[in-house]
Protein backbone atom coordinates (compact mmCIF):
# COMPACT_ATOMS: atom_id res chain seq x y z
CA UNK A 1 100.44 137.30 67.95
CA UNK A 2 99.22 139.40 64.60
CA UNK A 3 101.23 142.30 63.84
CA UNK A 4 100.38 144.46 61.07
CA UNK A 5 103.15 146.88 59.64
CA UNK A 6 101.51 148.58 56.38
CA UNK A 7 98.65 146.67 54.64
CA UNK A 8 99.94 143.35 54.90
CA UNK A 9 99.17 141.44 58.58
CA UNK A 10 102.23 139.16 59.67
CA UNK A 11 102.30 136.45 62.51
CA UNK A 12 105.02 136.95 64.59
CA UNK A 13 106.20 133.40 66.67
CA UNK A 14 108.32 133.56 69.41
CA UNK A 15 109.23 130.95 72.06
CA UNK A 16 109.67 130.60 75.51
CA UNK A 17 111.54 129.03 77.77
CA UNK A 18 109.74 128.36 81.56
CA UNK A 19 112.27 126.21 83.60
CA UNK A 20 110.98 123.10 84.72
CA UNK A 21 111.09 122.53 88.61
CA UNK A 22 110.61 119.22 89.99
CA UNK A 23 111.40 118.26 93.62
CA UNK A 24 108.77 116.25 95.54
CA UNK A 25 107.10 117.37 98.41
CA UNK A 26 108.45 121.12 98.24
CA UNK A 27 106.67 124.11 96.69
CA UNK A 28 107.98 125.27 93.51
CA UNK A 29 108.06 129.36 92.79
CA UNK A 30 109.42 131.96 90.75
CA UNK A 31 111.62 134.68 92.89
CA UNK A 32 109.83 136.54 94.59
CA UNK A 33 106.28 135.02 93.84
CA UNK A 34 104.56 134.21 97.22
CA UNK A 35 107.40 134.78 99.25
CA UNK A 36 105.60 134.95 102.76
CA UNK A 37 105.46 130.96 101.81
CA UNK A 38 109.48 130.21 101.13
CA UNK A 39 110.48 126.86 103.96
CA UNK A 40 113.38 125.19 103.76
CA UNK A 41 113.21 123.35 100.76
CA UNK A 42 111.50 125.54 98.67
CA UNK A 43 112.38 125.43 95.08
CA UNK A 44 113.32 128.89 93.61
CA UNK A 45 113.79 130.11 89.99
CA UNK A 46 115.65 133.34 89.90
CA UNK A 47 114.79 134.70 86.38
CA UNK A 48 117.47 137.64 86.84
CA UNK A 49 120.41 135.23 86.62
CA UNK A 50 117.82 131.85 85.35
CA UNK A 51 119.22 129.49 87.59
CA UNK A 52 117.45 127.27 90.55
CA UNK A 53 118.11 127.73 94.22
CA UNK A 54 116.80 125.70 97.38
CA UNK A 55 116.10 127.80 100.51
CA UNK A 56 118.70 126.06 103.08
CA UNK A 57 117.64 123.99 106.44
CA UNK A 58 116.72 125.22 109.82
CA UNK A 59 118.48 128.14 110.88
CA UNK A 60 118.78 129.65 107.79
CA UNK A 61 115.46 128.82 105.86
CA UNK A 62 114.41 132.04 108.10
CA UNK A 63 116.32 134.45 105.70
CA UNK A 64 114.56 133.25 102.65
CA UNK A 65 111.43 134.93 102.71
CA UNK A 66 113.19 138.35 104.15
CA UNK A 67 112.92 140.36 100.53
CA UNK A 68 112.21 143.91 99.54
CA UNK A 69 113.20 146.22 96.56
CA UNK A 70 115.04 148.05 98.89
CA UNK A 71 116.55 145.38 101.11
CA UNK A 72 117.63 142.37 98.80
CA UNK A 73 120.58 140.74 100.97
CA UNK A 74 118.99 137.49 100.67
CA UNK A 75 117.60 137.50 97.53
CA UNK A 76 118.84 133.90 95.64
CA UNK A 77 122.04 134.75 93.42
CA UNK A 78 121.93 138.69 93.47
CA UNK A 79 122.00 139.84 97.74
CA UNK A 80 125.31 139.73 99.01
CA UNK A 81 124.36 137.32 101.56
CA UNK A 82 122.12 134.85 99.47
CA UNK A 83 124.48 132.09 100.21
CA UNK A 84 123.38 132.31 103.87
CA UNK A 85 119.50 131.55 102.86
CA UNK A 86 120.01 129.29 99.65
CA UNK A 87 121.80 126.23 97.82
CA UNK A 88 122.39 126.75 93.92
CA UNK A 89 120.73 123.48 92.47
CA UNK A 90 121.92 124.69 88.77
């Protein structure tokens, strides 16, 4: 990126960090991308607190994809009840 301040142009460099996610056969998403897709299984990344989650098995994988602005009791480290939907992986 070029930013110029005064007459003189700098180059600002910054870095960033995208988790890797790696788990075969699952899909791989970053809360709440594609949500209408979340199985059990599903591989999470929850930028709010950057740590991985795994929606849990058969009852529960139903509460994973249940997520609104307004209703975010299953939402993977932040909902009061995200324990019931997911698994912390890290």
């Amino acid at each position: 990126m070029k930013v110029i301040a005064g007459k003189f142009p700098k180059v600002l460099i910054q870095g960033i960090n995208v988790p890797v996610l790696n788990k075969e056969n699952h899909d791989n998403y970053i809360f709440p991308d594609n949500i209408r897709f979340y199985t059990a299984g599903t591989i999470d990344y929850q930028p709010k607190d950057k740590k991985i989650y795994e929606c849990q098995p058969f009852p529960n994988s139903g509460f994973c994809s249940q997520w609104s602005s307004s209703a975010n009791q299953y939402e993977p480290g932040i909902g009061f009840a995200w324990e019931s939907a997911w698994t912390l992986l890290n």
